[in-house]
Protein backbone atom coordinates (compact mmCIF):
# COMPACT_ATOMS: atom_id res chain seq x y z
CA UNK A 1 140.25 197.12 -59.54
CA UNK A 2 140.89 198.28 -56.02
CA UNK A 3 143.16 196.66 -53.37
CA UNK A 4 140.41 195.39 -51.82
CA UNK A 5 138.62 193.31 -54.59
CA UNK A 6 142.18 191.52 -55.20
CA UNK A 7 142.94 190.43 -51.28
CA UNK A 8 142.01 186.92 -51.49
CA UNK A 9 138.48 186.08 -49.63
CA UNK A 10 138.92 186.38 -45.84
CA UNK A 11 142.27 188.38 -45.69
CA UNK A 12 142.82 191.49 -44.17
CA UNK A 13 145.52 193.81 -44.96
CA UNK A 14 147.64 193.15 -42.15
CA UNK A 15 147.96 189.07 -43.52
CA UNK A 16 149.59 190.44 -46.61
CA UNK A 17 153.64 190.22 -46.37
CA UNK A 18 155.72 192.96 -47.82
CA UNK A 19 158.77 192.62 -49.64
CA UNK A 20 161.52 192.90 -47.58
CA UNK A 21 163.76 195.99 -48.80
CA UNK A 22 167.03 194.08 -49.76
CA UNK A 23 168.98 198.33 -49.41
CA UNK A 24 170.69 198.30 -45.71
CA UNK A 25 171.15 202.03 -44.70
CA UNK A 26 170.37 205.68 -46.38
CA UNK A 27 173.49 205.58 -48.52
CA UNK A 28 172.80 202.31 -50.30
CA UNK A 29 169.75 204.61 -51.29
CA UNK A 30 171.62 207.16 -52.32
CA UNK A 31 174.00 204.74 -54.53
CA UNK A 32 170.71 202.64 -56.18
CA UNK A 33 168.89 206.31 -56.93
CA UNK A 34 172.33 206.96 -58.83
CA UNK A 35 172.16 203.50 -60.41
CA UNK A 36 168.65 203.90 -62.14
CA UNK A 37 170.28 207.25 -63.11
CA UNK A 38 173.36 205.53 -64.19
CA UNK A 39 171.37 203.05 -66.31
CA UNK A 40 170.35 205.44 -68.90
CA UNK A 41 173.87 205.45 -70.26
CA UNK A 42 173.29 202.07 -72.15
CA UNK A 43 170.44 204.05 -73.51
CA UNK A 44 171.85 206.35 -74.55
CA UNK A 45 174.45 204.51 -76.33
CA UNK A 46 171.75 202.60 -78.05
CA UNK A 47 170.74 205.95 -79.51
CA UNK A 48 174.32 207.34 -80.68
CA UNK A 49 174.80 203.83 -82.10
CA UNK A 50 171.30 204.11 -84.04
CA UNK A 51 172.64 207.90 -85.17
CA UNK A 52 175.88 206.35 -86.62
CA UNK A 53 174.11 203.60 -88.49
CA UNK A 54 172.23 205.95 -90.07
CA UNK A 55 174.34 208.68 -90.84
CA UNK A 56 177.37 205.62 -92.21
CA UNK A 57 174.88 203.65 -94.46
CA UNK A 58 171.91 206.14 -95.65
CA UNK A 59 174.04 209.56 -95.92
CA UNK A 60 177.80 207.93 -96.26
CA UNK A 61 179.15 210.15 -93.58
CA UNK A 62 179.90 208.33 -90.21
CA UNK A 63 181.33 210.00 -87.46
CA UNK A 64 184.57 209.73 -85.58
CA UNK A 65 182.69 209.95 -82.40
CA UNK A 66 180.27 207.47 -81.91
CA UNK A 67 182.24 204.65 -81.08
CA UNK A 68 184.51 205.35 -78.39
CA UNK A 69 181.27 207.65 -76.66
CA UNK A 70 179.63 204.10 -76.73
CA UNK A 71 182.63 202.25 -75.05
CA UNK A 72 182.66 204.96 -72.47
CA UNK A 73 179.36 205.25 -71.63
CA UNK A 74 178.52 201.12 -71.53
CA UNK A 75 181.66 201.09 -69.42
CA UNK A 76 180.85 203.69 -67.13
CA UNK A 77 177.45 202.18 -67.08
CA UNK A 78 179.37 198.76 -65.91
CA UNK A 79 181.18 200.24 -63.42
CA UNK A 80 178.54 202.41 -61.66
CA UNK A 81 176.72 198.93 -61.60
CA UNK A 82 179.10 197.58 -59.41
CA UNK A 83 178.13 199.55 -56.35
CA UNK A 84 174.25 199.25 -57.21
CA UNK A 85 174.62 195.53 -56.90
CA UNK A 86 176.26 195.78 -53.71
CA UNK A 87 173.79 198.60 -52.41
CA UNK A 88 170.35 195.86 -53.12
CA UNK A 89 172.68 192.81 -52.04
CA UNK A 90 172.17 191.11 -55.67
CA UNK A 91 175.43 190.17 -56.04
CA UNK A 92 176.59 187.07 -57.52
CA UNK A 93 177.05 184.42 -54.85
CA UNK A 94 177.48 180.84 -53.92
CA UNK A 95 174.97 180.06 -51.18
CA UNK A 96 174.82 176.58 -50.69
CA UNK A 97 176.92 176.86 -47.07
CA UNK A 98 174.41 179.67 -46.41
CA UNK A 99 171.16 178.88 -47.10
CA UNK A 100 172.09 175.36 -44.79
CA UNK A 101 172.87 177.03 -41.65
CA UNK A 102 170.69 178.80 -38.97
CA UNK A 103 170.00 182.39 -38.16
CA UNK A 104 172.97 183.18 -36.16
CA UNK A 105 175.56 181.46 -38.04
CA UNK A 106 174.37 183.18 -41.39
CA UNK A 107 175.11 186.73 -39.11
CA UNK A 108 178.37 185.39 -38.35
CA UNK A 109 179.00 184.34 -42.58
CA UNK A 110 177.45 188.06 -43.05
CA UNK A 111 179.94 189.25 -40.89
CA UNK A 112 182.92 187.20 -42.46
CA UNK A 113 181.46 188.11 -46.15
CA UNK A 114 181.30 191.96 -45.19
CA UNK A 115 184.71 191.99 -44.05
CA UNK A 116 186.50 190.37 -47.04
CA UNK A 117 184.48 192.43 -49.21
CA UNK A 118 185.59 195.38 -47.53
CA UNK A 119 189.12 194.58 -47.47
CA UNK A 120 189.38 193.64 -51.27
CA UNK A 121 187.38 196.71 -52.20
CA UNK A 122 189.94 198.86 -50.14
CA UNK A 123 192.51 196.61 -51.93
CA UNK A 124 190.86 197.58 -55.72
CA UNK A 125 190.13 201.40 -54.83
CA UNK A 126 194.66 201.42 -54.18
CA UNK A 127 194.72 199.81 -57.12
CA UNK A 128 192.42 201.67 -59.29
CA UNK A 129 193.89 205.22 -57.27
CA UNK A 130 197.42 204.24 -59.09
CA UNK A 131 196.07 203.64 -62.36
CA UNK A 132 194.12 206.86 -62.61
CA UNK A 133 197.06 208.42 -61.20
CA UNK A 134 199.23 207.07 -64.49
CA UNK A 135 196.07 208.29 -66.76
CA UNK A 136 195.61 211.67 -65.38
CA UNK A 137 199.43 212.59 -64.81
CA UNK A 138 202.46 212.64 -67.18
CA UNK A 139 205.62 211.44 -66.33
CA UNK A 140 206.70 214.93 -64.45
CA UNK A 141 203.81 214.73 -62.64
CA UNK A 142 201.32 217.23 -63.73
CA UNK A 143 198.13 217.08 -64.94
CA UNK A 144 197.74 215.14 -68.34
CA UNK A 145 194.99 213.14 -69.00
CA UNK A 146 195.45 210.00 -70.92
CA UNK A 147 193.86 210.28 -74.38
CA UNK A 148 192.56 207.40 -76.57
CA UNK A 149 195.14 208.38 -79.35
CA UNK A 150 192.35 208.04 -82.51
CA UNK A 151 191.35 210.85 -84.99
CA UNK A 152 189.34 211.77 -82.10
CA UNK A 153 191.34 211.48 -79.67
CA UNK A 154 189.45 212.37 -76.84
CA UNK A 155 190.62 211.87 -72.95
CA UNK A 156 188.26 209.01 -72.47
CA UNK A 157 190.64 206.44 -71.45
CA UNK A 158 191.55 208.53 -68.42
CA UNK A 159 187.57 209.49 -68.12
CA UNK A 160 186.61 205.49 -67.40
CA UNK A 161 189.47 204.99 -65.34
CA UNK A 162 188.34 207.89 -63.18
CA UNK A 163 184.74 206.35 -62.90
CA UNK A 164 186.27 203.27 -61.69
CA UNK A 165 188.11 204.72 -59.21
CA UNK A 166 184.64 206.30 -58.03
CA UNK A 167 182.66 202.85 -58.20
CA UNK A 168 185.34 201.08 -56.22
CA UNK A 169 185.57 203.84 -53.66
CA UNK A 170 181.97 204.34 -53.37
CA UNK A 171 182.00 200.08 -53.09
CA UNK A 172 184.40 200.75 -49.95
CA UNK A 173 182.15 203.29 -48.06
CA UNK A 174 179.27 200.22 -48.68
CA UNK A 175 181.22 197.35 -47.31
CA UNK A 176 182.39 199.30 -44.75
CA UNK A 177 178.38 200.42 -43.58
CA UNK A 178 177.88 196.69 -44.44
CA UNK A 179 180.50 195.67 -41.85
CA UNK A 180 179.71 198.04 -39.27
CA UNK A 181 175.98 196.70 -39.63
CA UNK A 182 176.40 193.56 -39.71
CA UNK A 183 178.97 193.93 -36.02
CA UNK A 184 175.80 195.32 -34.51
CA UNK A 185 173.91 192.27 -34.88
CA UNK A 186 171.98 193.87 -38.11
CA UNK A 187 171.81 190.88 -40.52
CA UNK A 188 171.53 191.24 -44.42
CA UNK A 189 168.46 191.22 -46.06
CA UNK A 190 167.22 188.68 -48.23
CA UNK A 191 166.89 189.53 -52.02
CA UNK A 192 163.84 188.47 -53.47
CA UNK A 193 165.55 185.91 -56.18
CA UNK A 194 162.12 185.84 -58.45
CA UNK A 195 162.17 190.04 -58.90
CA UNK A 196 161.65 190.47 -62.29
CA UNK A 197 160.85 187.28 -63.74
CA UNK A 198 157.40 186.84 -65.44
C-alpha cells in the first residue's frame, strides 16, 4: 500500500495535517532520546525478576541481588520519567480554565505555569542537592556513600538519590527553556491526548 492509494479520493498531500511535535527546543530532544533509553530499565528489571524466580523455585538458590537491582532500576526508571514528561508536555494537568480561554490568555497561563514550575523544580533540585549530600557524605564530611545495609549491601540508596538529583536538575534547565520560550511569545504545544490509544 503506498501513501498515495490511502489519501482519501480528491486529497493532495498538502490537505493532510501533521502532528504537531508536542518537544519545545533541542534539549527537550535530547532529554526524550534519554527517556526511550531510560525506559529499558523496567525491562530489564522484568528480566532479573524472571532470573530470580527461576533460580528461587526450580534450582532453590535465589540471589541476594535481584531485589534491591529491581527497586533501583524501576526507581531510576521513575525518576528519569519525570523530565521526559515535561520534555513532550504530557504532564498531568487540570485544564478546564485552559481549554476555556482564547489564544493569548492560554500564552499568558503558559507563562504563569512555566514559571511556577520552574521555581518549584529549583525548589526540589535544593532539596534533593541536601539529601544526596547526607547519602554520599559521612558525618565528617567526606565521601561515603549511603549503603542499603542488607547482606548485599550495596550503595544503592545513595545511587537513586543521585538520579533524582539529576531528574530534578535536568527538570530545572526544562522549565527554565520553557519560561524563556514561553516570554518570547512561543506558546506550548498541544499534546495529542489520543497518542497511543487503539
Amino acid at each position: 500500500m503506498t501513501r498515495e492509494s490511502r489519501r482519501p479520493e480528491g486529497g493532495s498531500a498538502s490537505d493532510e495535517v501533521a502532528p504537531v511535535d508536542p518537544v519545545r527546543n533541542a534539549f527537550d530532544r535530547g532529554v526524550m532520546a534519554c527517556g526511550r533509553l531510560a525506559a529499558w530499565l523496567v525491562f530489564v528489571a522484568m528480566v532479573i525478576s524472571v532470573f530470580e524466580v527461576i533460580m528461587r523455585y526450580a534450582f532453590g538458590s535465589p540471589t541476594s541481588w535481584v531485589h534491591e537491582s529491581v527497586v533501583m532500576l524501576v526507581g531510576v526508571s521513575f525518576a528519569l520519567g519525570g523530565p521526559a514528561a515535561l520534555a513532550c508536555n504530557r504532564h498531568i494537568r487540570v485544564r478546564v480554565l485552559y481549554d476555556s480561554v482564547g489564544p493569548k490568555a492560554k500564552l499568558w497561563l503558559d507563562r504563569f505555569n512555566d514559571l511556577v514550575t520552574f521555581l518549584f523544580c529549583l525548589g526540589m533540585t535544593y532539596a534533593a542537592t541536601v539529601m544526596f549530600w547526607d547519602a554520599s557524605h559521612n558525618p565528617l564530611g567526606e565521601w561515603q556513600l549511603e549503603r542499603s545495609g542488607t547482606s548485599w549491601n550495596p550503595p544503592i540508596p545513595a545511587l537513586v538519590k543521585g538520579m533524582i538529583l539529576l531528574a530534578l536538575a535536568v527538570m530545572c534547565v526544562q522549565a527554565l527553556l520553557h519560561l524563556v520560550q514561553s516570554l518570547r511569545g512561543e506558546p506550548a504545544p498541544e499534546p495529542d491526548d489520543m497518542e497511543g490509544t487503539a
